[in-house]
PDB file of N, CA and C in Angstrom:
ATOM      1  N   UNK A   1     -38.725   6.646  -2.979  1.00  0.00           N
ATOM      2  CA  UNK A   1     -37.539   6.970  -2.203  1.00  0.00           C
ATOM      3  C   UNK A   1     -36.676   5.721  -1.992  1.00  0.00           C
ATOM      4  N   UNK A   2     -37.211   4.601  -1.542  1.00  0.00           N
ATOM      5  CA  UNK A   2     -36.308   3.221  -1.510  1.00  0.00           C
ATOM      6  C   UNK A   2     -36.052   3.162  -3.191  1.00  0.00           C
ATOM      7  N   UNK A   3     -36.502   3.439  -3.674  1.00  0.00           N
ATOM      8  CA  UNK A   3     -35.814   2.871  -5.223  1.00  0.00           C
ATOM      9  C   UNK A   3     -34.903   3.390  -5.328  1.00  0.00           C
ATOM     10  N   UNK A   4     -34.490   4.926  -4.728  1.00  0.00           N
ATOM     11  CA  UNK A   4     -33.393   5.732  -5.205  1.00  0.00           C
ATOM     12  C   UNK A   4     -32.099   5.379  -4.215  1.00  0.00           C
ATOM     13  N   UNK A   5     -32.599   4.999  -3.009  1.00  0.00           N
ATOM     14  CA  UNK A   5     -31.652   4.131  -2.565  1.00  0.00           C
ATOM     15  C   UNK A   5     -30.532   2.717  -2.784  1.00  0.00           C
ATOM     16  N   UNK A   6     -31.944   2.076  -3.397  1.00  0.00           N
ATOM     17  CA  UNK A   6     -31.436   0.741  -4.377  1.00  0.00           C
ATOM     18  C   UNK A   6     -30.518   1.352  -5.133  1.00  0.00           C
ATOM     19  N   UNK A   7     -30.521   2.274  -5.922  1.00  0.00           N
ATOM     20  CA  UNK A   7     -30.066   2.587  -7.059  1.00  0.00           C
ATOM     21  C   UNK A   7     -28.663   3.173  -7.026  1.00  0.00           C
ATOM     22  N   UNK A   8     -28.505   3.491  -6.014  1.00  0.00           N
ATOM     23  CA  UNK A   8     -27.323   4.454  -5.384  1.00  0.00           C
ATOM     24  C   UNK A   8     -26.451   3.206  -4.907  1.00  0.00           C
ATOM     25  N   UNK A   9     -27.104   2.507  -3.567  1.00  0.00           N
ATOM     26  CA  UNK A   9     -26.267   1.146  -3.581  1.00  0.00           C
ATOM     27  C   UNK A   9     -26.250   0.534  -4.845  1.00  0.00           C
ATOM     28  N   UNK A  10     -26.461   0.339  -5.555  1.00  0.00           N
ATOM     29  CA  UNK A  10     -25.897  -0.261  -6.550  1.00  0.00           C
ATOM     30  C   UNK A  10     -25.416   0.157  -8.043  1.00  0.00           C
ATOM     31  N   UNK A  11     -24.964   1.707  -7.419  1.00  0.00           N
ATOM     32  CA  UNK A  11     -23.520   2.462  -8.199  1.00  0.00           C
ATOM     33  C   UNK A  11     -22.678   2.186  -7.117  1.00  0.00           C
ATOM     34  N   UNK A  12     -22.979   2.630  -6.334  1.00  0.00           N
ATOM     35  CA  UNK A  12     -21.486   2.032  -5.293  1.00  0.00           C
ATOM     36  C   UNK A  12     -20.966   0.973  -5.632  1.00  0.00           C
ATOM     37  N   UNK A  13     -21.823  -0.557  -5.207  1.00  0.00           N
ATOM     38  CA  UNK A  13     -21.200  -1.577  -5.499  1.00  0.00           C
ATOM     39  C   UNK A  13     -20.810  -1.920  -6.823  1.00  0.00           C
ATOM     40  N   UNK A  14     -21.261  -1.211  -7.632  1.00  0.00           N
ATOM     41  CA  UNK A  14     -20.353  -1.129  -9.439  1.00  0.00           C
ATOM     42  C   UNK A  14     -19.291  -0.688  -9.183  1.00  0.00           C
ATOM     43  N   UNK A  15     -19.526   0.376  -9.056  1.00  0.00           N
ATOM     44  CA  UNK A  15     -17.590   1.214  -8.928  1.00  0.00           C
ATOM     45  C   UNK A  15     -16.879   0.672  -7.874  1.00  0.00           C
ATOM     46  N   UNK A  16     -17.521   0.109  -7.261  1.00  0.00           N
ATOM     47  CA  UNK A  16     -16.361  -0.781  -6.322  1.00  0.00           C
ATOM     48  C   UNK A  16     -16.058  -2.177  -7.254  1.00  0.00           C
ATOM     49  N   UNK A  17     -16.752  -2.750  -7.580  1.00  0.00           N
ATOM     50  CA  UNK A  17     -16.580  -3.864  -9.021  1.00  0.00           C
ATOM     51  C   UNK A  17     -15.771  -3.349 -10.025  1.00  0.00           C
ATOM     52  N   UNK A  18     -16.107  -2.533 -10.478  1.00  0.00           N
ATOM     53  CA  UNK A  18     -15.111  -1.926 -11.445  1.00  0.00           C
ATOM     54  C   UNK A  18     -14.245  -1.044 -11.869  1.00  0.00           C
ATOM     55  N   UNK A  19     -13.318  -1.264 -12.373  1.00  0.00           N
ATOM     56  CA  UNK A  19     -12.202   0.395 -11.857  1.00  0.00           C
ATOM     57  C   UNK A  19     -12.327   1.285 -12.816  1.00  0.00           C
ATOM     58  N   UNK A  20     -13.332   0.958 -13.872  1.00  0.00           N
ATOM     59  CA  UNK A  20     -13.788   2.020 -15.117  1.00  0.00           C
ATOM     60  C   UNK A  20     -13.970   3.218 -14.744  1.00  0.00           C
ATOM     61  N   UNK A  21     -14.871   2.919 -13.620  1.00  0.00           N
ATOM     62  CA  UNK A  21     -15.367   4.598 -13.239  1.00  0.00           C
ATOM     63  C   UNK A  21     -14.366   5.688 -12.115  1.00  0.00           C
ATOM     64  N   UNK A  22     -13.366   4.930 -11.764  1.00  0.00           N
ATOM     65  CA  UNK A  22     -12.272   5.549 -10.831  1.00  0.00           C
ATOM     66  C   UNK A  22     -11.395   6.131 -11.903  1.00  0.00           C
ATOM     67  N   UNK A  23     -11.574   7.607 -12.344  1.00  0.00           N
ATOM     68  CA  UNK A  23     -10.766   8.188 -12.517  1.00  0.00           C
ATOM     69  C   UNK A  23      -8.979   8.023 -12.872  1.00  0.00           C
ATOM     70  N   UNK A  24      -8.182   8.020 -13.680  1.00  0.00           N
ATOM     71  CA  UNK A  24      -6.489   7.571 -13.384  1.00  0.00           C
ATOM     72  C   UNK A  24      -5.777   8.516 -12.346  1.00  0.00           C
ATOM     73  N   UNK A  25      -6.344   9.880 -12.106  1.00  0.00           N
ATOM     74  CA  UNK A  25      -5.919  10.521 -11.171  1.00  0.00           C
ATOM     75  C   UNK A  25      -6.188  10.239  -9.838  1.00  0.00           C
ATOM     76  N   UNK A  26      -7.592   9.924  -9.454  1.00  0.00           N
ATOM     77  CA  UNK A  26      -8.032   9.551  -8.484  1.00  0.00           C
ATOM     78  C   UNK A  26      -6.788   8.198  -7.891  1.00  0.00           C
ATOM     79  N   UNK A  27      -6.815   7.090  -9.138  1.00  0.00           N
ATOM     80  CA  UNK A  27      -6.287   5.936  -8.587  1.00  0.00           C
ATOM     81  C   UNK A  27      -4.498   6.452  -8.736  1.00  0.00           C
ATOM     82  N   UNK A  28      -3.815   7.436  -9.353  1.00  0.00           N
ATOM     83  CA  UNK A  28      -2.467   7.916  -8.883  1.00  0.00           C
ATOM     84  C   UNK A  28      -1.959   8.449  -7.205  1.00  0.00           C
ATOM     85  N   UNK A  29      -3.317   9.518  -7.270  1.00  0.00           N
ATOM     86  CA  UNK A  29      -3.497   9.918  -6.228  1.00  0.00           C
ATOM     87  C   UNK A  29      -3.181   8.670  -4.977  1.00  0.00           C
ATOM     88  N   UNK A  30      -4.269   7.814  -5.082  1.00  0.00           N
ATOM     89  CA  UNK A  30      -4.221   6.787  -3.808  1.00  0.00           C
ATOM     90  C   UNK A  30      -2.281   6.140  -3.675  1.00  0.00           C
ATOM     91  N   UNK A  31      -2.395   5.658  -5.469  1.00  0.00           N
ATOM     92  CA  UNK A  31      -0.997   4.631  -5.437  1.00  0.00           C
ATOM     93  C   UNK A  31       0.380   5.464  -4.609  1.00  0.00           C
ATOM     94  N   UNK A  32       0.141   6.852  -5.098  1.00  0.00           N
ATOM     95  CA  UNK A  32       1.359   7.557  -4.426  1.00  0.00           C
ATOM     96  C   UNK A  32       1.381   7.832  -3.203  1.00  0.00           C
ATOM     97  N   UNK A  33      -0.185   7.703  -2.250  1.00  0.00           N
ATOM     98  CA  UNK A  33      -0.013   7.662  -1.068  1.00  0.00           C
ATOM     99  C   UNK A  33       0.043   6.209  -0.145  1.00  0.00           C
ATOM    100  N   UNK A  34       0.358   5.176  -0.999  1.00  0.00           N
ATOM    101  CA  UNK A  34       0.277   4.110  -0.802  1.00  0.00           C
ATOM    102  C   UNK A  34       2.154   3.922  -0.734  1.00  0.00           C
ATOM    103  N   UNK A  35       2.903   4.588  -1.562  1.00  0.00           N
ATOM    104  CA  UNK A  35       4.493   4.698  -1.617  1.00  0.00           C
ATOM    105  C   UNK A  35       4.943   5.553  -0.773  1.00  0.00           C
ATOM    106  N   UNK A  36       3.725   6.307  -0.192  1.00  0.00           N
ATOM    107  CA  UNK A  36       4.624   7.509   0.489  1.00  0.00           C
ATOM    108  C   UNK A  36       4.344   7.004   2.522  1.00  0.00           C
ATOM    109  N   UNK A  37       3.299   6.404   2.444  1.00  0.00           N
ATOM    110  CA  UNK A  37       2.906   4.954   3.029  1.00  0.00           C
ATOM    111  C   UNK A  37       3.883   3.965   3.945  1.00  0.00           C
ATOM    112  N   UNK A  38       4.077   3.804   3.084  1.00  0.00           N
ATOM    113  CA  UNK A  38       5.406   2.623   3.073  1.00  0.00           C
ATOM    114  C   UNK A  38       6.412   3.201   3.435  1.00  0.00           C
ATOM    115  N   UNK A  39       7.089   3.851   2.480  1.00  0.00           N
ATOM    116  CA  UNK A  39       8.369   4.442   2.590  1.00  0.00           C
ATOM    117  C   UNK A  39       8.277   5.305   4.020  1.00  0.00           C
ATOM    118  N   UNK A  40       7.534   5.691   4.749  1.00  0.00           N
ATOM    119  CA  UNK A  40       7.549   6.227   6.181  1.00  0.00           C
ATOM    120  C   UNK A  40       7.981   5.103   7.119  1.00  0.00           C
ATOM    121  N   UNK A  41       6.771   4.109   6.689  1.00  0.00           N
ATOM    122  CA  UNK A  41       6.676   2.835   7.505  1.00  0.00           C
ATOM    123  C   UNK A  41       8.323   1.923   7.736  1.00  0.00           C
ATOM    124  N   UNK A  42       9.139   1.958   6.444  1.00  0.00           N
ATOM    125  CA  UNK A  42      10.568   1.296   6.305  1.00  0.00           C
ATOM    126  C   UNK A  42      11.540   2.300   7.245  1.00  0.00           C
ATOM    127  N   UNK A  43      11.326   3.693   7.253  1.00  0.00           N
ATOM    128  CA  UNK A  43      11.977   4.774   7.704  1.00  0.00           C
ATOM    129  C   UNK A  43      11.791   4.352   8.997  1.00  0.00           C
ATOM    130  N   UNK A  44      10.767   4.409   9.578  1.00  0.00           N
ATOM    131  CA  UNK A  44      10.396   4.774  11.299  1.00  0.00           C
ATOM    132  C   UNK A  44      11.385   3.211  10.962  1.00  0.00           C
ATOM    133  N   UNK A  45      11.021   1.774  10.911  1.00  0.00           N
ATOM    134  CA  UNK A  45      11.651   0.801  11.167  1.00  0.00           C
ATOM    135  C   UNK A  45      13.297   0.738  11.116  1.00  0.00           C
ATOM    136  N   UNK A  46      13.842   1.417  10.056  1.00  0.00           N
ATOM    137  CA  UNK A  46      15.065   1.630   9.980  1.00  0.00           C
ATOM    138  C   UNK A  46      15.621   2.514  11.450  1.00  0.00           C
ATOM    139  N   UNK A  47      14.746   3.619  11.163  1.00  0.00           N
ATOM    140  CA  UNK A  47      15.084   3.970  12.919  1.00  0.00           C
ATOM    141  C   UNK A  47      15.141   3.496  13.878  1.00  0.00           C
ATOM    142  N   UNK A  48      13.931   2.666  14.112  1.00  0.00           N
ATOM    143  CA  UNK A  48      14.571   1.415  15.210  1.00  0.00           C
ATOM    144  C   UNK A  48      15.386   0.390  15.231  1.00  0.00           C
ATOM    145  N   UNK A  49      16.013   0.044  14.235  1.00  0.00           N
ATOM    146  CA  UNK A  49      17.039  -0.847  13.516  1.00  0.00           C
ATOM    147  C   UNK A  49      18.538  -0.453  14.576  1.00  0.00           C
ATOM    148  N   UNK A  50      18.544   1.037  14.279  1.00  0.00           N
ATOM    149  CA  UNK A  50      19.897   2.021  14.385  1.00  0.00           C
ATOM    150  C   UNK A  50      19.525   2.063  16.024  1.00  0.00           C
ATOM    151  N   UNK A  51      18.157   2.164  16.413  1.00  0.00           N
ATOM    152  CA  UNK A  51      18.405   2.866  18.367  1.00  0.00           C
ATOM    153  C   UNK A  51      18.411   1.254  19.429  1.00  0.00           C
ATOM    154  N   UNK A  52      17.866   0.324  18.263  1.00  0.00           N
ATOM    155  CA  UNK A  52      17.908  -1.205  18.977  1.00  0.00           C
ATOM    156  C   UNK A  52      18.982  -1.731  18.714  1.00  0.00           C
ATOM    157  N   UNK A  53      20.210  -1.245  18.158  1.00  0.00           N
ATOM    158  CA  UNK A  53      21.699  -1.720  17.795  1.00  0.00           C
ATOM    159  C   UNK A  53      22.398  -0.300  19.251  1.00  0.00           C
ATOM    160  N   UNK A  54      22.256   0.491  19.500  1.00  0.00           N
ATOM    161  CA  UNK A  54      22.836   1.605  20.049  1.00  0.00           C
ATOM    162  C   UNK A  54      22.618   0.658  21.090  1.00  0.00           C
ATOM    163  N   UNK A  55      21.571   0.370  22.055  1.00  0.00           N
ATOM    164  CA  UNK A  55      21.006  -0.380  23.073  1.00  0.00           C
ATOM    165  C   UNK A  55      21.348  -1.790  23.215  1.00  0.00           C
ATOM    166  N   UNK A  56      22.221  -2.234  22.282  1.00  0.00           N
ATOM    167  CA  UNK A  56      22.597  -3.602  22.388  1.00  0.00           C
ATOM    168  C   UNK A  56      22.098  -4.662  22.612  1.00  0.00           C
ATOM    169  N   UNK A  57      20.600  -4.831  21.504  1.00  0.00           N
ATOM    170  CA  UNK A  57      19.697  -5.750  21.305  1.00  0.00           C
ATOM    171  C   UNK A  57      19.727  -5.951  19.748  1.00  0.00           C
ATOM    172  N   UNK A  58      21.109  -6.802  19.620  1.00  0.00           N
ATOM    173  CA  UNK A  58      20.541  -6.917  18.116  1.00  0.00           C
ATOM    174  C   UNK A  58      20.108  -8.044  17.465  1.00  0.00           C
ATOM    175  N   UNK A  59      19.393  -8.555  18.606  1.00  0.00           N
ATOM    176  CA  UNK A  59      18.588  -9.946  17.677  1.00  0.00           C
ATOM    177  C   UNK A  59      17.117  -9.018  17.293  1.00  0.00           C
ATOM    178  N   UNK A  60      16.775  -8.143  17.632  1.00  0.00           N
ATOM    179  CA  UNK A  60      15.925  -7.544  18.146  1.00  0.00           C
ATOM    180  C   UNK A  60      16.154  -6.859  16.761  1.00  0.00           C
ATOM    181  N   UNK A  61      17.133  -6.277  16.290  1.00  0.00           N
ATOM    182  CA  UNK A  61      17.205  -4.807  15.413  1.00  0.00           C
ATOM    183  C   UNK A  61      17.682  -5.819  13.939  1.00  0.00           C
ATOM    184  N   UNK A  62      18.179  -7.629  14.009  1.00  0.00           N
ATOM    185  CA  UNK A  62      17.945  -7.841  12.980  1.00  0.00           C
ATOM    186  C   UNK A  62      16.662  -8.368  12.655  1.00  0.00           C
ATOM    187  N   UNK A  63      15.869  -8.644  13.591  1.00  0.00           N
ATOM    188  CA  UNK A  63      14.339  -9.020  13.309  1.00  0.00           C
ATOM    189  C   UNK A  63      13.647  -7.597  12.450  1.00  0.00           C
ATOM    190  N   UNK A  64      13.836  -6.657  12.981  1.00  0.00           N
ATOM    191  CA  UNK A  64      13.058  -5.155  12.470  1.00  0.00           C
ATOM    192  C   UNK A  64      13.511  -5.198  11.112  1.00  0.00           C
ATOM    193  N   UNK A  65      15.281  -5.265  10.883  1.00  0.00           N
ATOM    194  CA  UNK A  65      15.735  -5.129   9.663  1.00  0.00           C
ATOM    195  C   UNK A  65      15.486  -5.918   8.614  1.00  0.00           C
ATOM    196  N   UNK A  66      14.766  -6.719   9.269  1.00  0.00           N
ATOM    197  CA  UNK A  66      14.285  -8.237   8.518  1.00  0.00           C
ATOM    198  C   UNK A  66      12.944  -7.384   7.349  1.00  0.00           C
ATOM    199  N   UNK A  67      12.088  -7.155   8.674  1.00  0.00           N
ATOM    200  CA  UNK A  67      11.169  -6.394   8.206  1.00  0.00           C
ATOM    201  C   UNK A  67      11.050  -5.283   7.533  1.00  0.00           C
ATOM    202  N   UNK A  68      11.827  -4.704   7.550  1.00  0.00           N
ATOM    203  CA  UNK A  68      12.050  -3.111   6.887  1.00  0.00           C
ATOM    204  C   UNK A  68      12.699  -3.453   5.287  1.00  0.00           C
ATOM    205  N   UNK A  69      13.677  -4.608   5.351  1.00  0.00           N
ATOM    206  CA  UNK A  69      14.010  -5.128   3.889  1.00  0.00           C
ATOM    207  C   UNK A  69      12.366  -6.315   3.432  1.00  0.00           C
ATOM    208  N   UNK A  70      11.968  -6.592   3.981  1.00  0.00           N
ATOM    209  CA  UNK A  70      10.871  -6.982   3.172  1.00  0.00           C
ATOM    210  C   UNK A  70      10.148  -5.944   2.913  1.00  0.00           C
ATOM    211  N   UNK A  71       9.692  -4.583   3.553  1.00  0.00           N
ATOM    212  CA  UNK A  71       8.763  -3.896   3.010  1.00  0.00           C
ATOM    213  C   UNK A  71       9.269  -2.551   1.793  1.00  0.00           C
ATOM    214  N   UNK A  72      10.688  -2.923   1.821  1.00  0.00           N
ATOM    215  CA  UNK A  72      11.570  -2.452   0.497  1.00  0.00           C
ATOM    216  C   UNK A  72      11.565  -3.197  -0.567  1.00  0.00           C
ATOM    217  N   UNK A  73      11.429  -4.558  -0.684  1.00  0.00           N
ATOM    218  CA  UNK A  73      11.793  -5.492  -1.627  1.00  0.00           C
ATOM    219  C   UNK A  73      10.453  -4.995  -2.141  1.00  0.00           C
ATOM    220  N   UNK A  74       8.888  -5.178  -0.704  1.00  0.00           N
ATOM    221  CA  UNK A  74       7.804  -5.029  -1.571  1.00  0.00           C
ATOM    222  C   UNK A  74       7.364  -4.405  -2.205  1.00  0.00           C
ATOM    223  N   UNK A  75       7.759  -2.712  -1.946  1.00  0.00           N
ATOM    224  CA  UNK A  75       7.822  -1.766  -2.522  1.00  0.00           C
ATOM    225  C   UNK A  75       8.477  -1.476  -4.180  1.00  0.00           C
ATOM    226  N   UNK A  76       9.449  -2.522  -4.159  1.00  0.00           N
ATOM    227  CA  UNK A  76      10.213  -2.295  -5.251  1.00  0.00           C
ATOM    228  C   UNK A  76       9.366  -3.324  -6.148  1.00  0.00           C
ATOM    229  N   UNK A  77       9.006  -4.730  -6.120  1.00  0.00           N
ATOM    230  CA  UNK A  77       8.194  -5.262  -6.823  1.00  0.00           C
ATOM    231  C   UNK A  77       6.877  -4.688  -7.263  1.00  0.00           C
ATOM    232  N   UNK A  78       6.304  -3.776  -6.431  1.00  0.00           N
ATOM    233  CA  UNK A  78       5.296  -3.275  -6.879  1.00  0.00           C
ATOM    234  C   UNK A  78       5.408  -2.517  -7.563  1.00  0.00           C
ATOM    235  N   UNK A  79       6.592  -1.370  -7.761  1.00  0.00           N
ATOM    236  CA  UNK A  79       7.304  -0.144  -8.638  1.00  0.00           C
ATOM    237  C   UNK A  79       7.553  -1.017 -10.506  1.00  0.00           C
ATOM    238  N   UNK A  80       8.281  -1.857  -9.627  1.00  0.00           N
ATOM    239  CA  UNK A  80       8.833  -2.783 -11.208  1.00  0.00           C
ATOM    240  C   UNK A  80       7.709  -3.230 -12.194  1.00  0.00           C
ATOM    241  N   UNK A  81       6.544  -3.601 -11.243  1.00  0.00           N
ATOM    242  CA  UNK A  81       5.944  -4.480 -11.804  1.00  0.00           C
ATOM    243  C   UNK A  81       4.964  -3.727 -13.451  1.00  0.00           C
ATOM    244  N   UNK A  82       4.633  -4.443 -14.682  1.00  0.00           N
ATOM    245  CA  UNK A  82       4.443  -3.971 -15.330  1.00  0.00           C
ATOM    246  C   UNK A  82       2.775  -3.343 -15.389  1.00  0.00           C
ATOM    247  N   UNK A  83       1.943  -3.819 -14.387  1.00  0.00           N
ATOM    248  CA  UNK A  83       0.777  -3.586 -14.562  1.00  0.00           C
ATOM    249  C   UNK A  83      -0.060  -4.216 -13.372  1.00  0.00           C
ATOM    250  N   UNK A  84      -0.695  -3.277 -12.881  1.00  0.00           N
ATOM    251  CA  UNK A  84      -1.503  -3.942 -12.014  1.00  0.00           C
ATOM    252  C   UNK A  84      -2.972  -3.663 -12.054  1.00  0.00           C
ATOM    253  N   UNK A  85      -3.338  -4.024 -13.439  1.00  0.00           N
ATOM    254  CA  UNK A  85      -4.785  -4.114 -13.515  1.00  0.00           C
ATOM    255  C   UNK A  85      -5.237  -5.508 -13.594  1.00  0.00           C
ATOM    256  N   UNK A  86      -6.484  -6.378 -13.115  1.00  0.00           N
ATOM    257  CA  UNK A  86      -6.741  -7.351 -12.826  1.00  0.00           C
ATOM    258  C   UNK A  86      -7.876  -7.685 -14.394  1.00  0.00           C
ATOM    259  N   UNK A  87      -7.850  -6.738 -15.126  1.00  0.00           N
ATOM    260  CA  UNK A  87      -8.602  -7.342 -16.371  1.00  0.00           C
ATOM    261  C   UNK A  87      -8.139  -8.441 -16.835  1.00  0.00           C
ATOM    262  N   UNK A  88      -7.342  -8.633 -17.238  1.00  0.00           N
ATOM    263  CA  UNK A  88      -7.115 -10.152 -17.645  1.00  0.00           C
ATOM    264  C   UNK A  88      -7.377 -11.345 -16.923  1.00  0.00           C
ATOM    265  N   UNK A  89      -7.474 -11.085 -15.571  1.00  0.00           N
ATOM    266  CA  UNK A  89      -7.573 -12.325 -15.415  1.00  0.00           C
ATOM    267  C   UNK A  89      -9.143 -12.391 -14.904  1.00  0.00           C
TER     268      UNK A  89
END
């Protein structure tokens, strides 16, 4: 019974080592909830951008906007980018 344990931990820690055994759907699945993620996260911030400018705090609503364009830029570098598998290196 401990052997079958061993054995199990150490498919886990493989497929966590390696992305062979993760499915491309599985890993679409995650990436698109990883964009859909974000893109909430820039939204709600943009919203506070617009109700911390209404309220007349806008050191306040360009700090957020600060943030909401970095997590667009990051979004977009990650979209652009040509590949994000770590085999090569």
């Amino acid at each position: 019974m401990n052997f079958q344990w061993k054995e199990r931990l150490k498919k886990v820690a493989d497929v966590t080592t390696n992305a062979k055994y993760v499915p491309d759907k599985v890993k679409s699945i995650g990436v698109l909830f990883f964009y859909v993620f974000v893109l909430i996260i820039v939204f709600v911030l943009l919203f506070f951008v617009i109700g911390l400018c209404q309220q007349n705090h806008y050191i306040a609503a360009i700090i957020v906007a600060i943030i909401s364009c970095s997590g667009i830029f990051l979004l977009w570098k990650i979209i652009s980018a040509d590949s994000l598998d770590n085999e090569k290196y």
